[in-house]
C-alpha atoms as a PDB file:
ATOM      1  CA  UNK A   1       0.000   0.000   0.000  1.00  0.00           C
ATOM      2  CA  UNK A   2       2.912   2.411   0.686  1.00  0.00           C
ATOM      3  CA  UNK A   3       4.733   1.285  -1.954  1.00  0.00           C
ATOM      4  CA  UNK A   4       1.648   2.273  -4.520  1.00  0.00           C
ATOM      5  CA  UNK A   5       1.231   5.202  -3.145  1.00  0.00           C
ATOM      6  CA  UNK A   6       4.866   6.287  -3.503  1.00  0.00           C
ATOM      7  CA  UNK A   7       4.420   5.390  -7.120  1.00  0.00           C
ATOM      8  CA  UNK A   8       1.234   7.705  -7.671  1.00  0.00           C
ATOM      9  CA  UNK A   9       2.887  10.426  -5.706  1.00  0.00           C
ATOM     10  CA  UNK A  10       5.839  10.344  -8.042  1.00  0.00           C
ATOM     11  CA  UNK A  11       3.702  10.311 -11.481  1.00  0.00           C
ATOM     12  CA  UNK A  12       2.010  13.476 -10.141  1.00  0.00           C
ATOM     13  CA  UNK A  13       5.006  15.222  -9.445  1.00  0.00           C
ATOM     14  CA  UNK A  14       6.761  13.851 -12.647  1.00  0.00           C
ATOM     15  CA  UNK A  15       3.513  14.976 -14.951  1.00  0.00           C
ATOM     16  CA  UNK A  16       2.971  18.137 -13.271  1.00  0.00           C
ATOM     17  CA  UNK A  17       3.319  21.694 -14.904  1.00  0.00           C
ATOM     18  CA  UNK A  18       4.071  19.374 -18.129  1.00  0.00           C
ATOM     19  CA  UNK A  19       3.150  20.342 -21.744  1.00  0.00           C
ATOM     20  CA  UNK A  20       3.914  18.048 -24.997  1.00  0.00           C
ATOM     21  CA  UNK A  21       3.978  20.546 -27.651  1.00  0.00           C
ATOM     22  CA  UNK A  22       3.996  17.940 -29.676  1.00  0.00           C
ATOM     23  CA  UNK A  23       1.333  18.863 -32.881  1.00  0.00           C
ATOM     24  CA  UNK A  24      -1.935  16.893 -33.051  1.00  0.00           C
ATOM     25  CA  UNK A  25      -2.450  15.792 -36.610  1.00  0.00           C
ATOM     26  CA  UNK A  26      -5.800  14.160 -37.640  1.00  0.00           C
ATOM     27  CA  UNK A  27      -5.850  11.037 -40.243  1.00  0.00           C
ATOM     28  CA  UNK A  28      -8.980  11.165 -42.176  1.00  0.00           C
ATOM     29  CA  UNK A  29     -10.634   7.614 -42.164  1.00  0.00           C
ATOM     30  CA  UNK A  30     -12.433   6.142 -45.966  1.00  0.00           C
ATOM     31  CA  UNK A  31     -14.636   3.736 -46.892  1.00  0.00           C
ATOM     32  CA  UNK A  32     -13.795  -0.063 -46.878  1.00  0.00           C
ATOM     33  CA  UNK A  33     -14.370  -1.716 -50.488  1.00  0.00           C
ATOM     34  CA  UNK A  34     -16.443  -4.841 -50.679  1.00  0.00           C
ATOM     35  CA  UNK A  35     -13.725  -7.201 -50.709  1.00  0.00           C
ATOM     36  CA  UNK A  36     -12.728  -6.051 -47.432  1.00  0.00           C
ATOM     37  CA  UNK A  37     -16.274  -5.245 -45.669  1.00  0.00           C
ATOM     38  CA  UNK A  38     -15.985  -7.621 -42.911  1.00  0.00           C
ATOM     39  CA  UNK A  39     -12.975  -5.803 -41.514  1.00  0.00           C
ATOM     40  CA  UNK A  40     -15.426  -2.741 -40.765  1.00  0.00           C
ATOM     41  CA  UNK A  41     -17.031   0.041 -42.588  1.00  0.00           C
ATOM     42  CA  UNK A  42     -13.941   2.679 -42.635  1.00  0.00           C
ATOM     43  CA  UNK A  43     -10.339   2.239 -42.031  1.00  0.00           C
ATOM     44  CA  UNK A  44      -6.890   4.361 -42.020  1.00  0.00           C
ATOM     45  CA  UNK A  45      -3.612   2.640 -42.987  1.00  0.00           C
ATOM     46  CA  UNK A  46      -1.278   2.287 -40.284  1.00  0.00           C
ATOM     47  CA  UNK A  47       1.451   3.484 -42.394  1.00  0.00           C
ATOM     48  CA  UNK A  48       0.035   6.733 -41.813  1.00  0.00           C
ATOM     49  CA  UNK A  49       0.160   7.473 -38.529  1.00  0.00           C
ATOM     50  CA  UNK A  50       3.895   5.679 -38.171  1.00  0.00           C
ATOM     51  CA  UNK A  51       4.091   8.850 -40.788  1.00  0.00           C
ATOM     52  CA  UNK A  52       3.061  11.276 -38.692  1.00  0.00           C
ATOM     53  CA  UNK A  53       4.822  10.166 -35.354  1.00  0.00           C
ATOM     54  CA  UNK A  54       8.334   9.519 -37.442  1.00  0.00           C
ATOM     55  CA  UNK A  55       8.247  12.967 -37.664  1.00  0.00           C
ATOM     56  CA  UNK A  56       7.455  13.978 -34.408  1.00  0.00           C
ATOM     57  CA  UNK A  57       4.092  14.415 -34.056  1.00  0.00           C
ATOM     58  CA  UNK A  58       0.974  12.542 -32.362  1.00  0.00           C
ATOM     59  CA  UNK A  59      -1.734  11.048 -34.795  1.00  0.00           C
ATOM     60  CA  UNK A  60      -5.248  11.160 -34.265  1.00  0.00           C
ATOM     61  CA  UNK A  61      -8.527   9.281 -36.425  1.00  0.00           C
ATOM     62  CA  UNK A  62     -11.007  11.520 -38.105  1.00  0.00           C
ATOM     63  CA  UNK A  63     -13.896   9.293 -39.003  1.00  0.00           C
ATOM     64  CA  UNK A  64     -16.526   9.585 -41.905  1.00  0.00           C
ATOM     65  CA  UNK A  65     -20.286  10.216 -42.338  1.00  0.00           C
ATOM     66  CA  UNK A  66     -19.900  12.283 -38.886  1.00  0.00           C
ATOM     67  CA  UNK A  67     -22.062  15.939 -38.092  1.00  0.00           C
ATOM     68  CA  UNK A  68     -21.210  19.278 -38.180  1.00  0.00           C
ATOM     69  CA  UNK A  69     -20.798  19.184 -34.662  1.00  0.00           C
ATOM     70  CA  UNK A  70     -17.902  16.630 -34.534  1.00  0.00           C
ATOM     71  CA  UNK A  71     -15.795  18.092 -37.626  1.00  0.00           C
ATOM     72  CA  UNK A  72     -15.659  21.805 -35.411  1.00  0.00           C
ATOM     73  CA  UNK A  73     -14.784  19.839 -32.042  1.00  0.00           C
ATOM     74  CA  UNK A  74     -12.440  17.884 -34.102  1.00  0.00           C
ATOM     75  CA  UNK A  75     -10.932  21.034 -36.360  1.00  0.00           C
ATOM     76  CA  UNK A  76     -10.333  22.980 -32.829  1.00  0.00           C
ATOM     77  CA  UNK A  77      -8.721  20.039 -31.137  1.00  0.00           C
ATOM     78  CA  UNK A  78      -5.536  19.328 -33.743  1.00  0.00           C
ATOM     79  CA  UNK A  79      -2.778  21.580 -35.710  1.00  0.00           C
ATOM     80  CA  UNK A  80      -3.371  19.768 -39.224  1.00  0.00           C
ATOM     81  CA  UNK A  81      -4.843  17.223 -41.412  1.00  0.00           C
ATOM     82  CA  UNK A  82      -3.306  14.271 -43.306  1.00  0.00           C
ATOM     83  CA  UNK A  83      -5.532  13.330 -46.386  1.00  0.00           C
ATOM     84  CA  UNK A  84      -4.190   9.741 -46.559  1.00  0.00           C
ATOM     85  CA  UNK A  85      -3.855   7.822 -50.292  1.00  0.00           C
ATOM     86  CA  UNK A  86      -6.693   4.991 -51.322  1.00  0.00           C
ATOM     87  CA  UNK A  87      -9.474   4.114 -53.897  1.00  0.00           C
ATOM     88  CA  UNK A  88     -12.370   5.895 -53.531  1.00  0.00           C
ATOM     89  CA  UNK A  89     -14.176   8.688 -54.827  1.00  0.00           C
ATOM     90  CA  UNK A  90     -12.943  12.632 -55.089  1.00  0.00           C
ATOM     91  CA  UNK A  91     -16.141  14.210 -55.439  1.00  0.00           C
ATOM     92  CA  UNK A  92     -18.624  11.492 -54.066  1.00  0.00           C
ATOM     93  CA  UNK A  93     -17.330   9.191 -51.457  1.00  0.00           C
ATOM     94  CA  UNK A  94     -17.995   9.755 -47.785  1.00  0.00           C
ATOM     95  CA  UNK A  95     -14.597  10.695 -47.780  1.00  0.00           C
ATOM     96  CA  UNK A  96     -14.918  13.874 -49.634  1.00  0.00           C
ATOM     97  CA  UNK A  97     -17.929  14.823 -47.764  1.00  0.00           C
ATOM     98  CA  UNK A  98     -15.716  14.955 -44.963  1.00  0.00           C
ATOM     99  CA  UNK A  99     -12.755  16.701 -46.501  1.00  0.00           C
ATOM    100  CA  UNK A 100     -14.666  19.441 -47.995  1.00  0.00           C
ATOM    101  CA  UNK A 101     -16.125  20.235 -44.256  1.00  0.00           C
ATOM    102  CA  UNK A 102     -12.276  20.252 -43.249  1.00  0.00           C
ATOM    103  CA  UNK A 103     -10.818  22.438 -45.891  1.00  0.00           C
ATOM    104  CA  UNK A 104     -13.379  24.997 -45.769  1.00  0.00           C
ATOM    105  CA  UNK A 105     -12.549  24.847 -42.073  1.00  0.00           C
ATOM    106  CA  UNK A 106      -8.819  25.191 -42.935  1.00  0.00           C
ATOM    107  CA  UNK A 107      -9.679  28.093 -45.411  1.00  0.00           C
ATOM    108  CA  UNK A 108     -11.377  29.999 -42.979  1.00  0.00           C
ATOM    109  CA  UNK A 109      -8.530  29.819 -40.366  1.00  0.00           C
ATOM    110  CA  UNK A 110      -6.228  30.704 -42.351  1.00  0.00           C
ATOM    111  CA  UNK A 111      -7.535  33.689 -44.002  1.00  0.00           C
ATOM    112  CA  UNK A 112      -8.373  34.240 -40.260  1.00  0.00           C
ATOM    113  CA  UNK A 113      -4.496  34.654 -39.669  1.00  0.00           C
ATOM    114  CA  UNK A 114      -4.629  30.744 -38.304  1.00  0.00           C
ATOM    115  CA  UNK A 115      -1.893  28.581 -39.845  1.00  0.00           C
ATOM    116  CA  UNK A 116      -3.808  25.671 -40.804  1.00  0.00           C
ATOM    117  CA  UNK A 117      -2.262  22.960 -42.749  1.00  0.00           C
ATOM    118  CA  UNK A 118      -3.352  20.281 -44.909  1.00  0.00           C
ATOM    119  CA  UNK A 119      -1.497  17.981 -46.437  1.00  0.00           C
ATOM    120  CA  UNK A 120      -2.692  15.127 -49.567  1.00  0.00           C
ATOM    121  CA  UNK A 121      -1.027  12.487 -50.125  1.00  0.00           C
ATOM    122  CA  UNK A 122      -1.676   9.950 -53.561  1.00  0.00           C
ATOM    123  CA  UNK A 123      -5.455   9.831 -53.323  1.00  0.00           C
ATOM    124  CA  UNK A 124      -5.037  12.894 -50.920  1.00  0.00           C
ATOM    125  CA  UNK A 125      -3.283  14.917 -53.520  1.00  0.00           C
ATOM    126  CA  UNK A 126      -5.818  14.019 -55.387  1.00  0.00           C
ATOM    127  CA  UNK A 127      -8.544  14.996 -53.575  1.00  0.00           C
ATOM    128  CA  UNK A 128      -7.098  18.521 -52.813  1.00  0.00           C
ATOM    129  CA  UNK A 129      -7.626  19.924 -56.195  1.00  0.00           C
ATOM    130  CA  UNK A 130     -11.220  18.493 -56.388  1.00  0.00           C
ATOM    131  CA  UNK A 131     -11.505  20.240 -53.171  1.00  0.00           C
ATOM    132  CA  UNK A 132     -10.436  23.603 -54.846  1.00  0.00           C
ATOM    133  CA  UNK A 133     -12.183  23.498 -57.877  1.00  0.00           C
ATOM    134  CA  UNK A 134     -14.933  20.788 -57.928  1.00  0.00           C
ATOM    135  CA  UNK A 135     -14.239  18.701 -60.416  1.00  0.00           C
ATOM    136  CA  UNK A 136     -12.104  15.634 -61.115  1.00  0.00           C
ATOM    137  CA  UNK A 137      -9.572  16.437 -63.150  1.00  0.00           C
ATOM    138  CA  UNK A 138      -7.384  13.350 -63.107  1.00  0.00           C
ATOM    139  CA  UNK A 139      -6.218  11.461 -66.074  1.00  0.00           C
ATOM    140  CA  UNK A 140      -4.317   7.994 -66.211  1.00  0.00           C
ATOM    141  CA  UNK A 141      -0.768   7.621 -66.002  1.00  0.00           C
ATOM    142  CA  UNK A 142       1.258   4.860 -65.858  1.00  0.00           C
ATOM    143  CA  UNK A 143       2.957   5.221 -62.468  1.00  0.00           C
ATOM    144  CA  UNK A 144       2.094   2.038 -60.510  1.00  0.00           C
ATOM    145  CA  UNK A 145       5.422   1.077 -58.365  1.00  0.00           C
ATOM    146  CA  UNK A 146       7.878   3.669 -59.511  1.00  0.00           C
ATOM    147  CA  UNK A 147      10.637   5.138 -58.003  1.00  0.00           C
ATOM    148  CA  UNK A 148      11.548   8.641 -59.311  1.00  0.00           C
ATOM    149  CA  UNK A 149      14.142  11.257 -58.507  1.00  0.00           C
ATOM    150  CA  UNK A 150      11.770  15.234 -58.364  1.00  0.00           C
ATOM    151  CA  UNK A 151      12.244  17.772 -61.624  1.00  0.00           C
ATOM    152  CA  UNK A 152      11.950  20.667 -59.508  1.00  0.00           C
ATOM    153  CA  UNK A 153       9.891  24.188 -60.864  1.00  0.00           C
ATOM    154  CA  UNK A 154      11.113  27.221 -61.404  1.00  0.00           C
ATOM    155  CA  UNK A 155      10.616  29.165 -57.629  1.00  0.00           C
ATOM    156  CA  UNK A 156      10.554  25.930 -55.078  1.00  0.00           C
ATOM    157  CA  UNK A 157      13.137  27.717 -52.821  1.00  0.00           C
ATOM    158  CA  UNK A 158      10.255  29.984 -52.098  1.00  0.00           C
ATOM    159  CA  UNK A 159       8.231  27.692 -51.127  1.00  0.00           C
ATOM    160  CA  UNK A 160       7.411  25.874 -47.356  1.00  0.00           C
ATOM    161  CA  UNK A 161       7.972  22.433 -48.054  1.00  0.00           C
ATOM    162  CA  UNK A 162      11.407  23.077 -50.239  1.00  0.00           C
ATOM    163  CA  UNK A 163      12.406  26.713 -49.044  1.00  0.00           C
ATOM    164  CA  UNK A 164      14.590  25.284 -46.315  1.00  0.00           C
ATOM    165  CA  UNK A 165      16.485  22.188 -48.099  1.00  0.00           C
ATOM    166  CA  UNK A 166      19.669  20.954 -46.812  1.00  0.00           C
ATOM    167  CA  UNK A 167      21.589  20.776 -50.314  1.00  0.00           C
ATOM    168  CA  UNK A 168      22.372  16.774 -49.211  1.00  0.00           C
ATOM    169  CA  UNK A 169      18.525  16.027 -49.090  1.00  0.00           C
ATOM    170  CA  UNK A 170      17.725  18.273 -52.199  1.00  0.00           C
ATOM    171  CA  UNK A 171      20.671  15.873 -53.845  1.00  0.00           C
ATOM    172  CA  UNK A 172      18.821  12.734 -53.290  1.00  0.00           C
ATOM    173  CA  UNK A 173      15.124  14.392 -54.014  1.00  0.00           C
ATOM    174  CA  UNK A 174      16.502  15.809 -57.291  1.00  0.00           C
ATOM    175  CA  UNK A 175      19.197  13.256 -58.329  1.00  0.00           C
ATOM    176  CA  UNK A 176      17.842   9.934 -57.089  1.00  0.00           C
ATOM    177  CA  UNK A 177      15.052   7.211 -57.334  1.00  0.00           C
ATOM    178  CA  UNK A 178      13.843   7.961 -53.366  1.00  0.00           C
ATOM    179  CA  UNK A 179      10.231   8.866 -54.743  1.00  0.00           C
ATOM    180  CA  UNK A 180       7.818   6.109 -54.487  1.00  0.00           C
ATOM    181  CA  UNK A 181       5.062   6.573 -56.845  1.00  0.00           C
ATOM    182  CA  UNK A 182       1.811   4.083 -56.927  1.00  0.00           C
ATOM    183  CA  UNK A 183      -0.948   5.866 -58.760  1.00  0.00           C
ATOM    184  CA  UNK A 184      -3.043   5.109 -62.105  1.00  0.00           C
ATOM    185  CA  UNK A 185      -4.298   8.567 -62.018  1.00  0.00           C
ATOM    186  CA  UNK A 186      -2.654  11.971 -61.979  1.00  0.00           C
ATOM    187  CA  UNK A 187      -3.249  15.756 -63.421  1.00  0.00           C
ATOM    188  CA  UNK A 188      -1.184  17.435 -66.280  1.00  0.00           C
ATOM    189  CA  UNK A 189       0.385  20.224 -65.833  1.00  0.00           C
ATOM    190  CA  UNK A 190      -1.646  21.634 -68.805  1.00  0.00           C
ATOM    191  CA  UNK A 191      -4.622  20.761 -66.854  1.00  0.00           C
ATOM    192  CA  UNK A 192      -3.740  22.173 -63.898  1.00  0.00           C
ATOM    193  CA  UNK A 193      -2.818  25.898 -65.179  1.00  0.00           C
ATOM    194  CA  UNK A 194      -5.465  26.122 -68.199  1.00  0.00           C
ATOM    195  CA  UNK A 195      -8.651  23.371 -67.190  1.00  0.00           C
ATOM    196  CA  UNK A 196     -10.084  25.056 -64.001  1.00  0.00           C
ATOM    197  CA  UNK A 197      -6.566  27.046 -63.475  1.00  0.00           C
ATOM    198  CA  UNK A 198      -5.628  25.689 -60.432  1.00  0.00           C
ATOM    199  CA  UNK A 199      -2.803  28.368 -60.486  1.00  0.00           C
ATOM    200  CA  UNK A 200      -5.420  30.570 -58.256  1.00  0.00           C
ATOM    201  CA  UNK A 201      -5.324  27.965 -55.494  1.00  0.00           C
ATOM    202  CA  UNK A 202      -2.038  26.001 -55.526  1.00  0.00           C
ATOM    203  CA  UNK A 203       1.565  26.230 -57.537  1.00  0.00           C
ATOM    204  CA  UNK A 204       3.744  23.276 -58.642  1.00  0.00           C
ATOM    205  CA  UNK A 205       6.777  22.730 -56.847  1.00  0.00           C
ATOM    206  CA  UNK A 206       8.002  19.725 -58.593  1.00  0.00           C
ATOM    207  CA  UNK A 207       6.707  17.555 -61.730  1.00  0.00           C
ATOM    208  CA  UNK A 208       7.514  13.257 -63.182  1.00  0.00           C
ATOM    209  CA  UNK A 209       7.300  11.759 -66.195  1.00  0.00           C
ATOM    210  CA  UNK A 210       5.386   8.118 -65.966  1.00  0.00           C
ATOM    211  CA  UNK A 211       6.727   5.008 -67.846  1.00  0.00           C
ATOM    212  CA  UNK A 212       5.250   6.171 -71.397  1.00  0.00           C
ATOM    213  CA  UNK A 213       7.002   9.620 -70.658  1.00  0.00           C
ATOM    214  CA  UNK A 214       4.032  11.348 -70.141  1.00  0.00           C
ATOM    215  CA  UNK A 215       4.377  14.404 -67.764  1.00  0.00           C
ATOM    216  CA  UNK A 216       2.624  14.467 -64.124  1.00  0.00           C
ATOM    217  CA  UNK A 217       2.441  17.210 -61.145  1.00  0.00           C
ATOM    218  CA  UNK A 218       3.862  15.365 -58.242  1.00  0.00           C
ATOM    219  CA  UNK A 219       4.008  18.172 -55.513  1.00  0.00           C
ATOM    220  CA  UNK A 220       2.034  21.201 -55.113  1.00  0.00           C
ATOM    221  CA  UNK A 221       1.727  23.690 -52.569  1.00  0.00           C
ATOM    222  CA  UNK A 222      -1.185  25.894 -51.345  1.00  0.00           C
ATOM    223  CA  UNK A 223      -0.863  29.690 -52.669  1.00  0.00           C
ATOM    224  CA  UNK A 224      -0.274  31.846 -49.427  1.00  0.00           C
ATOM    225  CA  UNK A 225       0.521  35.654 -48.890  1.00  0.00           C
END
């Protein structure tokens, strides 16, 4: 009994006055497919969240076909959102209901003078310039399993993601096969400046040519002031 309560003594002293500043990131779930049904209804990849916490950060779920109510108590609660890769739908799936309810959240805060990021990742990508402009603009590429070195843009040193490069890492980005690529679909960069012109909500910090040699956007970056 003594012994226990040493032990709860020294956790409170240990924990108190103690902040993690440590950023809260939120995972946004999808829909299963039928094949895999009978694991659940929704589901994140793990390799996400070993993502986020690689780098420092604690990972939280964000689930689908949720209220208003949860997406604000959820929006106020973490420092960013991780749109993670899969198959479903960039305009219809429960998914995208969700992620439009986020970005406009994201929007508002940071027009607010709020840094709010969001980042997209393969399907996520995606899904951000659906988000922007409504429509799907993807087309198919063939991409599936390849590794690629980045053809930087004209003006990535400016940028958030790039601006700060250590010239070892911007060696290997620009010089060697470290990018994994596993997509059918992408967007061109014609596409992207002249369809909806994208230019108005994002610029393109690096492009990739597929196997047939047919050019892709691989990163982008939200336009900011």
């Amino acid at each position: 009994m003594i012994l226990q309560y040493a032990v709860v003594l020294c956790l409170i002293c240990c924990t108190w006055g103690y902040h993690n500043n440590r950023p809260i990131i939120g995972v946004l779930a999808q829909e299963t497919d039928s094949e895999s049904k009978h694991y659940g209804d929704t589901f994140i990849p793990a390799a996400y969240f070993k993502y986020v916490e690689m780098a420092g950060a604690r990972a939280v779920p964000i689930f689908v076909k949720k209220g208003q109510a949860y997406y604000d108590h959820i929006f106020s609660s973490i420092n960013g959102v991780l749109f993670p890769g899969g198959g479903v739908n960039i305009l219809t799936s429960e998914y995208a209901k969700a992620a439009q309810i986020l970005y406009r959240s994201a929007i508002k805060a940071n027009q607010n003078g709020d840094y709010f990021p969001l980042w997209g990742t393969c399907l996520g990508f995606q899904l951000l310039t659906a988000l922007a402009t409504g429509k799907d603009l993807m087309t198919e590429f063939d991409a599936e399993n390849l590794m690629l070195p980045l053809n930087f843009s004209d003006g990535y040193k400016d940028s958030r993601l790039y601006g700060n490069l250590p010239d070892d890492v911007f060696h290997y980005l620009s010089k060697e096969n470290v990018t994994t690529n596993y997509h059918h679909y992408g967007i061109t960069p014609t596409d992207f400046q002249f369809s909806v012109d994208l230019t108005k909500y994002f610029r393109i910090l690096s492009t990739n040519v597929d196997r047939n040699g047919k050019e892709f956007v691989s990163t982008i970056e939200g336009v900011y002031k």
